[in-house]
Structures are given as C-alpha cells and as structure tokens.
C-alpha atoms as a PDB file:
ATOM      1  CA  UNK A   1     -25.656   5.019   4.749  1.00  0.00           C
ATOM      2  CA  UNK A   2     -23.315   2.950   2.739  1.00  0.00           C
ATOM      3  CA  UNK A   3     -19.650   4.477   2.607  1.00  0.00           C
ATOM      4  CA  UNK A   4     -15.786   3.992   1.201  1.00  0.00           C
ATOM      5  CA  UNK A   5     -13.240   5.306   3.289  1.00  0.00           C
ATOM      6  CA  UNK A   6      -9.649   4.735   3.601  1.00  0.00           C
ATOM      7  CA  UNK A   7      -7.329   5.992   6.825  1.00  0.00           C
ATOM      8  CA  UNK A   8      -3.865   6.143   6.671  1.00  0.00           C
ATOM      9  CA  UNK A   9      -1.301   7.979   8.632  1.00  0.00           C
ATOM     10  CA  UNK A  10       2.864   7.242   9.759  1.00  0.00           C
ATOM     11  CA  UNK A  11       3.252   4.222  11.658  1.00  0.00           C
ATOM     12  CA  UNK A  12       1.652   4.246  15.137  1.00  0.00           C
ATOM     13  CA  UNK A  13       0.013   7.121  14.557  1.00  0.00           C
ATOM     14  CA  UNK A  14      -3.596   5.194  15.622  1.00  0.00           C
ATOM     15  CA  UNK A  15      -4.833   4.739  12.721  1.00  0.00           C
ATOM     16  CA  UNK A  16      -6.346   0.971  13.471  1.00  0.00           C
ATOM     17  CA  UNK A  17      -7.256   2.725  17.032  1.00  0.00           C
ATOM     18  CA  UNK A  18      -9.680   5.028  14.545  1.00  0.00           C
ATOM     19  CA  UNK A  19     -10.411   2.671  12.249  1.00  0.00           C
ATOM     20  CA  UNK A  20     -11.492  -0.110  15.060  1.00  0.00           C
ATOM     21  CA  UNK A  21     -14.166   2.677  16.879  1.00  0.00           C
ATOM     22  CA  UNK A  22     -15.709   3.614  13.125  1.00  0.00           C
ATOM     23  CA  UNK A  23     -16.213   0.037  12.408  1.00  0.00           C
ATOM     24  CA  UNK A  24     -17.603  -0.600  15.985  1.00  0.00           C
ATOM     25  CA  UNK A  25     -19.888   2.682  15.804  1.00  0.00           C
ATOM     26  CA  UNK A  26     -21.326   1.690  12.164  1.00  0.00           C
ATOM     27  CA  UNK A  27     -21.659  -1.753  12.682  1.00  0.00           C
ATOM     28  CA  UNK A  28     -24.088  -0.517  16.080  1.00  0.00           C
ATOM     29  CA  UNK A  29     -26.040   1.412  14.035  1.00  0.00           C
ATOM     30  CA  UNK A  30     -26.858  -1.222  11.685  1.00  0.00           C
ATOM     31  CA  UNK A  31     -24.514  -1.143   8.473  1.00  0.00           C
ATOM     32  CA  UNK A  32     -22.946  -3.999   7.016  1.00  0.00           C
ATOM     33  CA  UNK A  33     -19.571  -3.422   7.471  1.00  0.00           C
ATOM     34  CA  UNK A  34     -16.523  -4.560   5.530  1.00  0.00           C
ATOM     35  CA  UNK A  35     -13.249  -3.224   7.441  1.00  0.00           C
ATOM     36  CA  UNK A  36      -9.633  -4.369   5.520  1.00  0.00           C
ATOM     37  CA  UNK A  37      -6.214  -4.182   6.998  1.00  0.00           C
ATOM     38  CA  UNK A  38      -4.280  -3.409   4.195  1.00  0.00           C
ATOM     39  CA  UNK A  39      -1.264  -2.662   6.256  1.00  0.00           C
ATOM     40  CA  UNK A  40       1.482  -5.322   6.103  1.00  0.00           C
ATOM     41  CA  UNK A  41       1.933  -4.609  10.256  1.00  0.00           C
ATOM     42  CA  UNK A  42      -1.422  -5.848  10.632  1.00  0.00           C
ATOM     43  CA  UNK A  43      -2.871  -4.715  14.025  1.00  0.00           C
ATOM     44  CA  UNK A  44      -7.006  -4.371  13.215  1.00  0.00           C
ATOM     45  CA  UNK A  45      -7.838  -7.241  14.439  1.00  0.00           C
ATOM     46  CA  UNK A  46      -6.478  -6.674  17.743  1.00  0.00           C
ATOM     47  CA  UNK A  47      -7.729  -3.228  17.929  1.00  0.00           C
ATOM     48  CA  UNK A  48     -11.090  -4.317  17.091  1.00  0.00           C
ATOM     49  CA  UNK A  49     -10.734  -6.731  20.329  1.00  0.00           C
ATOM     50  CA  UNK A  50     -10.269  -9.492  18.691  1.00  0.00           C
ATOM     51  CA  UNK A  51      -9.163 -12.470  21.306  1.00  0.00           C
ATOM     52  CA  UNK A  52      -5.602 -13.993  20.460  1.00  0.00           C
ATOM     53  CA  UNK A  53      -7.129 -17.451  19.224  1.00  0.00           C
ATOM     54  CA  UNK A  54      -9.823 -15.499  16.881  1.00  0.00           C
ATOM     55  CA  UNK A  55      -6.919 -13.788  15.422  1.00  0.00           C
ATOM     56  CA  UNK A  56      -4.292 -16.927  15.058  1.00  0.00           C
ATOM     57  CA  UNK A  57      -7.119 -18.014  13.332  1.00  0.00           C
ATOM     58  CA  UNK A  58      -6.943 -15.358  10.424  1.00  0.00           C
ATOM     59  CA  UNK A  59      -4.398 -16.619   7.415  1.00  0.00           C
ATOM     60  CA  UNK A  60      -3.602 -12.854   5.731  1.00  0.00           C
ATOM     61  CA  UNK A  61      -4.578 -13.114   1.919  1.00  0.00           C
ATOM     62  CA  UNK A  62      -1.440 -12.671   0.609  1.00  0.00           C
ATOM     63  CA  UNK A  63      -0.174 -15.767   2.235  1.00  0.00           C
ATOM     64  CA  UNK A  64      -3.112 -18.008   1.154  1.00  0.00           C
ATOM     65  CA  UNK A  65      -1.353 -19.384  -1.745  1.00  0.00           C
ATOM     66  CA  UNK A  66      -3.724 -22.399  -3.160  1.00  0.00           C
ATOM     67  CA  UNK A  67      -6.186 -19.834  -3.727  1.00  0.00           C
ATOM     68  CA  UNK A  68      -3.937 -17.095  -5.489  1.00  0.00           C
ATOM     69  CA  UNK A  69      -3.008 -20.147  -7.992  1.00  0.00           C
ATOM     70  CA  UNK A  70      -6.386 -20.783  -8.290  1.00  0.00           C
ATOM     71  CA  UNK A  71      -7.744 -17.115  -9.318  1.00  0.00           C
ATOM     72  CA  UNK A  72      -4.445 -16.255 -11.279  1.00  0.00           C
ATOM     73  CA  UNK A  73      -3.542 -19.581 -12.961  1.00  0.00           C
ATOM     74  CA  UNK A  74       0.043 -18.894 -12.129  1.00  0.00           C
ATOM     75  CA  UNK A  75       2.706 -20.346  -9.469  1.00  0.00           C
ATOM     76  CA  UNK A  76       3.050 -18.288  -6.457  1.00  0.00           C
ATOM     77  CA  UNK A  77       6.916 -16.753  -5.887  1.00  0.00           C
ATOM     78  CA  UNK A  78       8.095 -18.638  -9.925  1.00  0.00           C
ATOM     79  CA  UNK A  79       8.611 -15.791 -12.055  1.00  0.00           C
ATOM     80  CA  UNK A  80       8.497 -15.140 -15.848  1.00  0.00           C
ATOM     81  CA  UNK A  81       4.979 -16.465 -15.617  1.00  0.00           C
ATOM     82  CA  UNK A  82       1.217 -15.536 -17.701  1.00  0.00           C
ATOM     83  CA  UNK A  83      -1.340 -14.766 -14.950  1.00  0.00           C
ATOM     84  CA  UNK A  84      -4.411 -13.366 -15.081  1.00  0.00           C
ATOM     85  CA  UNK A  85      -4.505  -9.545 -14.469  1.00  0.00           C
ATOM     86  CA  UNK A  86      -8.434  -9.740 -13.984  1.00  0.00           C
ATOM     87  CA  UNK A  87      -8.620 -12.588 -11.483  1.00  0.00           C
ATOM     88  CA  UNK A  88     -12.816 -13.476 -10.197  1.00  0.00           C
ATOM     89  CA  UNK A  89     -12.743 -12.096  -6.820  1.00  0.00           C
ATOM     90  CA  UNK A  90     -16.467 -11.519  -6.768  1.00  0.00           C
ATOM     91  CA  UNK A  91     -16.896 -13.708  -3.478  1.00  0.00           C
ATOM     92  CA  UNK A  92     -13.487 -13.641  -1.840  1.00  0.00           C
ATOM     93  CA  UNK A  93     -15.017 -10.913   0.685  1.00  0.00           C
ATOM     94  CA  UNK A  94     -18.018 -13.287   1.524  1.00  0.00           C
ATOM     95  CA  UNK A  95     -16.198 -15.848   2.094  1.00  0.00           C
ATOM     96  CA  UNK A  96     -12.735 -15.180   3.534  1.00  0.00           C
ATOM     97  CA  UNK A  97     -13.750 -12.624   6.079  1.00  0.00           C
ATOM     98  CA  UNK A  98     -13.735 -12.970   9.950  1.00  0.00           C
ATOM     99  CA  UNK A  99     -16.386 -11.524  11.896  1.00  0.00           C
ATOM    100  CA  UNK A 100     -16.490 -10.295  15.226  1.00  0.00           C
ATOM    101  CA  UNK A 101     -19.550  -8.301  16.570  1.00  0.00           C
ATOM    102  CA  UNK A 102     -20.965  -7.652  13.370  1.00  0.00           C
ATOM    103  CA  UNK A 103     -18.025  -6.313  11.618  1.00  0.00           C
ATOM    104  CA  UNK A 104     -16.456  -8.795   8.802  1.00  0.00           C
ATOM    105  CA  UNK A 105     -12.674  -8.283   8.891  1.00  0.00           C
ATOM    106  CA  UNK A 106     -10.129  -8.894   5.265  1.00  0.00           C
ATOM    107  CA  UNK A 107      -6.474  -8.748   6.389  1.00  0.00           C
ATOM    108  CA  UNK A 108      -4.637  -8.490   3.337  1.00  0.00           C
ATOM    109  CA  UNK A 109      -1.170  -8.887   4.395  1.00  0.00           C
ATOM    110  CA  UNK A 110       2.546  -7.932   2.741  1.00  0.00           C
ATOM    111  CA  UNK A 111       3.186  -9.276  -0.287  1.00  0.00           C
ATOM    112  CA  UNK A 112       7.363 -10.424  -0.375  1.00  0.00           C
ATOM    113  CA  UNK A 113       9.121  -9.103  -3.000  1.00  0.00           C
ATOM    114  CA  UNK A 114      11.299 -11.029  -5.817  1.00  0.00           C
ATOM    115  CA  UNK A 115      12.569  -8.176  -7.295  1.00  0.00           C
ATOM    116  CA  UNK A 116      12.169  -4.599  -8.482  1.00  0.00           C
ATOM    117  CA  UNK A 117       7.789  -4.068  -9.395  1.00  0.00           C
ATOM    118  CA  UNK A 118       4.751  -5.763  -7.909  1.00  0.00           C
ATOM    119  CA  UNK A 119       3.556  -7.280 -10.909  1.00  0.00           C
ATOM    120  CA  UNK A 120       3.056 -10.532  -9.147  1.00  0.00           C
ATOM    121  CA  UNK A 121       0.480 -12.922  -8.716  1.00  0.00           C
ATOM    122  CA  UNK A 122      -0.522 -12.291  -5.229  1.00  0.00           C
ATOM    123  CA  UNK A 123      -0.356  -8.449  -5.944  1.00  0.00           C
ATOM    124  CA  UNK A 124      -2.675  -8.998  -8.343  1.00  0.00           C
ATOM    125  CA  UNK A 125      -5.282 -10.325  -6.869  1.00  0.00           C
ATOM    126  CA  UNK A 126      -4.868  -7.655  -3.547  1.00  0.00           C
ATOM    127  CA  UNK A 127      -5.262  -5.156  -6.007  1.00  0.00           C
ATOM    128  CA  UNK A 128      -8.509  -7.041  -8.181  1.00  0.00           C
ATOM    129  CA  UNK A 129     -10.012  -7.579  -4.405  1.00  0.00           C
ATOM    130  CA  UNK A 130      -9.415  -3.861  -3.156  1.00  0.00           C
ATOM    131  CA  UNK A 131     -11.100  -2.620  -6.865  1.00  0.00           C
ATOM    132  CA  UNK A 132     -14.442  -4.992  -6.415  1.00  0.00           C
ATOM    133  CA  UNK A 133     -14.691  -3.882  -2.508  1.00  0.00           C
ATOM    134  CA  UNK A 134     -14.345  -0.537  -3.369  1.00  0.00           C
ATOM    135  CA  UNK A 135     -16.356  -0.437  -6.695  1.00  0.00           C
ATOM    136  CA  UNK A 136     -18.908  -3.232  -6.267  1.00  0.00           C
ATOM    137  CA  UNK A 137     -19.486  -3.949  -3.112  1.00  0.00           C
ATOM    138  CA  UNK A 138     -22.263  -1.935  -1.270  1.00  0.00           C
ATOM    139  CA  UNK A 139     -21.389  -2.615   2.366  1.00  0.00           C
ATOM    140  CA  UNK A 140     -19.984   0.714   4.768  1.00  0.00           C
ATOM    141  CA  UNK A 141     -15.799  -0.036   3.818  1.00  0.00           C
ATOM    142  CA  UNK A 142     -13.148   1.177   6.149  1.00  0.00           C
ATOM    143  CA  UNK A 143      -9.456   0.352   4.381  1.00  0.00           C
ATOM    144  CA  UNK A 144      -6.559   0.698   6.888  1.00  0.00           C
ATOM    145  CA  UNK A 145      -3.868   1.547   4.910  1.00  0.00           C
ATOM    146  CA  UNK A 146      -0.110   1.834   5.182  1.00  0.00           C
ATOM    147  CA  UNK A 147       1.340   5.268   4.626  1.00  0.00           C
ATOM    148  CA  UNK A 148       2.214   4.389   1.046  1.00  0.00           C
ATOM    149  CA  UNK A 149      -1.121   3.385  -0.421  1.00  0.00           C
ATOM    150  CA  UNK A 150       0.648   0.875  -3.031  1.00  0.00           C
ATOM    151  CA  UNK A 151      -2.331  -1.391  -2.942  1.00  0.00           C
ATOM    152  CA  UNK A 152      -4.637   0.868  -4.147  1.00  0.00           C
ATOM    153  CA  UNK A 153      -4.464   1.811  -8.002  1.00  0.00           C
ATOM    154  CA  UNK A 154      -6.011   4.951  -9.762  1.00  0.00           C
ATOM    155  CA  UNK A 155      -9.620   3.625 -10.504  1.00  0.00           C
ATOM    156  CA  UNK A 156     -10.122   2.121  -6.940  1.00  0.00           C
ATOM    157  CA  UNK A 157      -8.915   5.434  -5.773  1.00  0.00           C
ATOM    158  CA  UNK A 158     -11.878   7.206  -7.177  1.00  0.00           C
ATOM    159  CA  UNK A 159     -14.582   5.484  -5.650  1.00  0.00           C
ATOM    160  CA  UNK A 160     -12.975   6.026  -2.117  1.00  0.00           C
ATOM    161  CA  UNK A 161     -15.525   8.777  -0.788  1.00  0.00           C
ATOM    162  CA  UNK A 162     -13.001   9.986   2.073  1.00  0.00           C
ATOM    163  CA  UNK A 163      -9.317   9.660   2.825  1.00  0.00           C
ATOM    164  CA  UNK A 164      -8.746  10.185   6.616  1.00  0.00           C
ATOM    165  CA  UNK A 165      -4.944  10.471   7.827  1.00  0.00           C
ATOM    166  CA  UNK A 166      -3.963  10.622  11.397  1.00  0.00           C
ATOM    167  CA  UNK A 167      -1.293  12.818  12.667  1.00  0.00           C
ATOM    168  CA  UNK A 168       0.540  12.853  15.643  1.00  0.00           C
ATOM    169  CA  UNK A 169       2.070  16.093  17.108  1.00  0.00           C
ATOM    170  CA  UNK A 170       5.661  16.321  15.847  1.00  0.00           C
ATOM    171  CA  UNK A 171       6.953  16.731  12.623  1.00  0.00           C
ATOM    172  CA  UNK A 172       7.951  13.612  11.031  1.00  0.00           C
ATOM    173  CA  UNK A 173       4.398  12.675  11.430  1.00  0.00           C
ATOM    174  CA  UNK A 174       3.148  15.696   9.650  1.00  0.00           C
ATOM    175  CA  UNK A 175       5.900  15.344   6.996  1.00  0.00           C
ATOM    176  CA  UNK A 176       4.386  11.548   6.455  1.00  0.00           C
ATOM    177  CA  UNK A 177       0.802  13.449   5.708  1.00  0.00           C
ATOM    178  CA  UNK A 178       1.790  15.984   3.516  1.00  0.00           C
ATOM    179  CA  UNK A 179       3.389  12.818   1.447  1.00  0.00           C
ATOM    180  CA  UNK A 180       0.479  10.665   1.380  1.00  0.00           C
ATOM    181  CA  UNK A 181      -1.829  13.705   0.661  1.00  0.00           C
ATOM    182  CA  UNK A 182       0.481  13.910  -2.692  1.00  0.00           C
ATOM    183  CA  UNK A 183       0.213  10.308  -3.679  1.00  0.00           C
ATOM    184  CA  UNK A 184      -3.369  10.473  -2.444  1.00  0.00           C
ATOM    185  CA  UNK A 185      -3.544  13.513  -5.241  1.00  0.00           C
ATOM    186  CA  UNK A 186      -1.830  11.893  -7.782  1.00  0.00           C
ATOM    187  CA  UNK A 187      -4.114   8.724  -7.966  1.00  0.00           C
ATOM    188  CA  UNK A 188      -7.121  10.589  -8.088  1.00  0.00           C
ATOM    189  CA  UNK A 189      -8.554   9.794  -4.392  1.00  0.00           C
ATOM    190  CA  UNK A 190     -11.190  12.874  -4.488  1.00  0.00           C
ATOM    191  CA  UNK A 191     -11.399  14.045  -1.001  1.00  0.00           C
ATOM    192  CA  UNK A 192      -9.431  14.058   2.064  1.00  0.00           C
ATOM    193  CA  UNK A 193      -9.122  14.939   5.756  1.00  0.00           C
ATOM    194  CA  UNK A 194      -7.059  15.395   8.894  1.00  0.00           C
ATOM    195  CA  UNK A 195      -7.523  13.768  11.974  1.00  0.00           C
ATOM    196  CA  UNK A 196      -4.993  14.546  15.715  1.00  0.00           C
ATOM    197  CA  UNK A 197      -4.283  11.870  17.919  1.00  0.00           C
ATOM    198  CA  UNK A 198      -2.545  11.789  20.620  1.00  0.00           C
ATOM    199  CA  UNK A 199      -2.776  15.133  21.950  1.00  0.00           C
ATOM    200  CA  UNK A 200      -1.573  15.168  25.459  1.00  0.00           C
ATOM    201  CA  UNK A 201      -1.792  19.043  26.257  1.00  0.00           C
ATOM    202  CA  UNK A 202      -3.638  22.124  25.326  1.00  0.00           C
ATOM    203  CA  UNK A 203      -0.438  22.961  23.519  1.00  0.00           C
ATOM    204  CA  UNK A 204      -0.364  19.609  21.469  1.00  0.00           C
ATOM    205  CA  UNK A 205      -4.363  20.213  20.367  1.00  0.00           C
ATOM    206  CA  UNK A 206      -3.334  23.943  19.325  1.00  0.00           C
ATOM    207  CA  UNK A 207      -0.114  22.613  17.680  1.00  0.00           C
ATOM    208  CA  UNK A 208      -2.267  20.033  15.925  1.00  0.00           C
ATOM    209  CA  UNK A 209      -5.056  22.299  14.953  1.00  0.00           C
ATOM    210  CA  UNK A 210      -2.282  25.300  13.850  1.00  0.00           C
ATOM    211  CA  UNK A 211       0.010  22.526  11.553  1.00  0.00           C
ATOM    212  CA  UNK A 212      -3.230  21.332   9.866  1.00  0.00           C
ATOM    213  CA  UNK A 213      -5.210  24.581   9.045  1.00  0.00           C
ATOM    214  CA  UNK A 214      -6.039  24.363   5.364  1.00  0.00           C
ATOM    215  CA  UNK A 215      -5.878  20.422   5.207  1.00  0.00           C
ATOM    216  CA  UNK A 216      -9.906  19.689   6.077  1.00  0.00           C
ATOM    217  CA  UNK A 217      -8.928  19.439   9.694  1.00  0.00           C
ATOM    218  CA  UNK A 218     -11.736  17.996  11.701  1.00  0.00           C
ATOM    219  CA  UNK A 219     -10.129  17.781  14.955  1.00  0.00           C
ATOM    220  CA  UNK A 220      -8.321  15.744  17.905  1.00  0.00           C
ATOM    221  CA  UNK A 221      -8.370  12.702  19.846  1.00  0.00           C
ATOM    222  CA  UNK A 222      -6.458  13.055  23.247  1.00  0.00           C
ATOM    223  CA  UNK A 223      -3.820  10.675  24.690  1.00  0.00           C
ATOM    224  CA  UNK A 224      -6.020   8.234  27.009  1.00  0.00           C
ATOM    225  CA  UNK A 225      -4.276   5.574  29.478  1.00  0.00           C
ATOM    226  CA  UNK A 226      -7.589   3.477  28.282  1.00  0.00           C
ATOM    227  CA  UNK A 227      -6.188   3.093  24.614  1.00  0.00           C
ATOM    228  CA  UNK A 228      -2.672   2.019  25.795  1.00  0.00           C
ATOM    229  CA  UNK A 229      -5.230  -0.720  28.370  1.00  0.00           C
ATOM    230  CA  UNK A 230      -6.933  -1.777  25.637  1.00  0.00           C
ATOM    231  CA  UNK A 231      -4.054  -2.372  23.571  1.00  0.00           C
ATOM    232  CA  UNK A 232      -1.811  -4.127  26.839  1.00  0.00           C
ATOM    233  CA  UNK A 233      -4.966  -6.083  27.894  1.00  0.00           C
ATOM    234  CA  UNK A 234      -6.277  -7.132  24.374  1.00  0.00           C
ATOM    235  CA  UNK A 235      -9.855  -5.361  24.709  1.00  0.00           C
ATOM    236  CA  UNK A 236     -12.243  -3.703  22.788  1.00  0.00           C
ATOM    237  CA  UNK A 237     -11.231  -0.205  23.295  1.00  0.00           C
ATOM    238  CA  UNK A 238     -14.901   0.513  22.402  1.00  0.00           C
ATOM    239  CA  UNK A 239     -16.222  -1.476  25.615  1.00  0.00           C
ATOM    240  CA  UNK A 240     -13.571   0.322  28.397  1.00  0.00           C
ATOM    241  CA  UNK A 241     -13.361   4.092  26.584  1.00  0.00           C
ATOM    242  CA  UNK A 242     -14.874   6.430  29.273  1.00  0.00           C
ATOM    243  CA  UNK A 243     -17.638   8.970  28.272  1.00  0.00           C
ATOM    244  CA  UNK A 244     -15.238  11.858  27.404  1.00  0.00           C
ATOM    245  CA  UNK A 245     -13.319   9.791  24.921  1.00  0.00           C
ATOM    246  CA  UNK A 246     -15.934   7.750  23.645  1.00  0.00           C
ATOM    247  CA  UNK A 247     -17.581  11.660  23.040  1.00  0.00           C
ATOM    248  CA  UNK A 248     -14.508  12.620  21.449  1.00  0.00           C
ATOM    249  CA  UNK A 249     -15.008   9.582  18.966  1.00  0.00           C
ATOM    250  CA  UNK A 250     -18.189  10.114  18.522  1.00  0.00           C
ATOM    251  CA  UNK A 251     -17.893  13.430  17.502  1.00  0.00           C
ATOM    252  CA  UNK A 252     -15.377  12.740  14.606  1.00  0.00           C
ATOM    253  CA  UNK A 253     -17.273   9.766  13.423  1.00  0.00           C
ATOM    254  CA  UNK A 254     -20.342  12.133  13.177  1.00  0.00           C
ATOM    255  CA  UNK A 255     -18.163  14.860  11.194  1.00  0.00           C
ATOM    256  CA  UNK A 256     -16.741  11.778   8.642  1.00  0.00           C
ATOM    257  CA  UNK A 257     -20.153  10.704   8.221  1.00  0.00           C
ATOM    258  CA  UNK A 258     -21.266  14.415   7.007  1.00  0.00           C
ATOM    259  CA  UNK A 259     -17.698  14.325   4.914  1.00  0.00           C
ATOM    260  CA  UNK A 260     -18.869  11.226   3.385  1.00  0.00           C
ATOM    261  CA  UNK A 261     -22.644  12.614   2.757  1.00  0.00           C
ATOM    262  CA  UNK A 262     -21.195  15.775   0.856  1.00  0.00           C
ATOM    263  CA  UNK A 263     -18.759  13.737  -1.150  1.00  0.00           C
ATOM    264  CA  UNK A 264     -21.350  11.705  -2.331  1.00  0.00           C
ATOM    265  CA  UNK A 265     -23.596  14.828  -3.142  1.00  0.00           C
ATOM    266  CA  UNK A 266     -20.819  16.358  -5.550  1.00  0.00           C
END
C-alpha cells in the first residue's frame, strides 16, 4: 500500500519521534519509502537513528546552491531575477536522498529570507520537489512538517491522503492544532487526524482524549524514558522501544493505515 501523509504538530511535540517509527514500520513491511523533513529544525534523521557521521553527511536542499542555479537558471540570494517557476525535479528524490535501513531520507531545510514573500529561487524548487513527491511519485511518503505548512501549496495539498498532528497535553499545544487544522482547511488538505503524545498519567490520556473529541482522534502515545534514551544516546528508538510502547505504535500505525485506505476509497 502506497501512501501520502504529512505530520505536523507545535515544536517538540514528537512529531519526528512518530514520523521515524511509521517510516521504520513501512519500510519492514516492504514499501518503498520516501520520508522528508520539511522542518527547518531538522531532527528526522536523528530520530530515525541515524549515526552522527551519516547525518554530517546530509547537505539540506535548500543549502545546495549549484544545483538550485542549475534547475532555476537564477542566482541564489541576488534578487530582481527571472527563474523558472517549473524547475525539472523529476530525479532530485532518486538521487539526493540518504538511506538508512531501507528508508530514503530528503531534508529540505529553511530557506533564509531577503525580504517580505518566498518567491525565491530555492523556495521554488522546495515547493516543485514537494508537488512531484506528492503527485508523481508512487513510493509510501511521510512529510514532517513544521507547524506552518508554508512549503506545501494548494495542489500538493490535495494529494496528501492524511494529515496527522501531534498534541501534547497543555494548551498552547492544542491552540497550535486547532491553527494548523485551519491552514490545513484552507489549502485543501482533505483529511486529517489527531494523535497524543506524551501522556504521562491517566489524567493526561483522558485530558488528551476529552480536548480532541470531534477532531478524528485516534489515540495516545505515553511518556517513555526509552524515547528520551534514544534521543540522549542517538538510537533507533525502533530497536530499544519495549513491547508496550512498540504496541502502542503499532496500534496507531495500524489505525493511519485504515485512515489512509478510506481516504483513498472516497
């Protein structure tokens, strides 16, 4: 089963935590998988358990300047240019990826602003790249996103078959989903769901489960000393998560997977 789905959620919320186990379970069951960190703090590499030299290794795209002049035809960071607005990305994926066990990782990385707008060369091509991943490309794609979805425009919206965002149990983090679940609205992204993290109490899973009734809610992930290990001791969270959370994971990547299936029945 080949899917589209984007996560997003308030900063440190665990989204890459989520997005790291979905890639690791799909990639185990045999899909080609395509995961992009399209969050200027990039941390999906590391959460994947990606070792410190693999990941010094990875130059984000938006930094990779010979080949944004290349695709655009226009000077990175010299403005008042003509650029292409349909640069050939067709191969970028292929090519530029990393992979670690089986999973081929894009790290997109911030693009620095010269002024007010993003009509930039190496905005450009993000957004061209994101549009042929999400529209062309048949491989299972997992898009960790930053809370404000800027790289993602209205048509690559549409063929996203799920937007997951992560909440954490206090209300700034609930007041960042109820904002990206109104930009995720207004750009045409067709489906969406809730998934709890970090619930450390019964309290914090009823709290979680109470704040996101009506919002596709499809359940929790507890606080686990093994996430902040993995994180600490740089590995896969996927090889050290003990039965109960790796059930708990399991469980919600089962329950995305029949999200997925029914979006793509509609």
């Amino acid at each position: 089963m080949s899917f589209k789905l984007a996560i997003s959620g308030k900063g440190g919320a665990g989204k890459s935590t989520l997005a790291a186990m979905i890639a690791h379970f799909a990639a185990a069951e045999g899909s080609r998988v395509l995961a992009v960190d399209a969050d200027p703090a990039a941390s999906l590499a590391a959460c994947l358990g990606m070792g410190e030299a693999e990941r010094q290794k990875i130059i984000p795209l938006a930094e990779r300047r010979a080949l944004i002049e290349e695709r655009t035809g226009a000077k990175v960071k010299q403005y008042g240019q003509i650029f292409k607005l349909n640069p050939d990305v067709s191969d970028i994926a292929e090519k530029e990826s990393a992979v670690f066990r089986g999973v081929h990782l894009l790290v997109l990385g911030a693009v620095e602003r010269g002024g007010s707008g993003c009509a930039c060369p190496e905005s450009t091509i993000l957004r061209a790249l994101l549009t042929d991943i999400v529209l062309y490309k048949d491989d299972c794609v997992i898009l960790d996103m930053e809370a404000g979805l800027e790289h993602l425009g209205r048509a690559t919206a549409q063929g996203v078959d799920l937007m997951l965002i992560v909440v954490e149990p206090g209300g700034r983090s609930l007041e960042t989903a109820a904002a990206i679940r109104t930009m995720a609205a207004q750009i045409g992204i067709p489906k969406t769901a809730t998934i709890g993290n970090k619930a450390a109490t019964p309290a914090d899973e009823a709290f979680l489960e109470r704040s996101c009734s009506g919002h596709n809610y499809l359940g929790a992930l507890p606080f686990d000393e093994t996430i902040r290990r993995a994180d600490r001791e740089n590995l896969p969270l996927v090889d050290i998560a003990g039965e109960a959370l790796r059930a708990r994971f399991r469980s919600l990547w089962g329950k995305i997977k029949t999200e997925c299936r029914m979006q793509k029945a509609e």
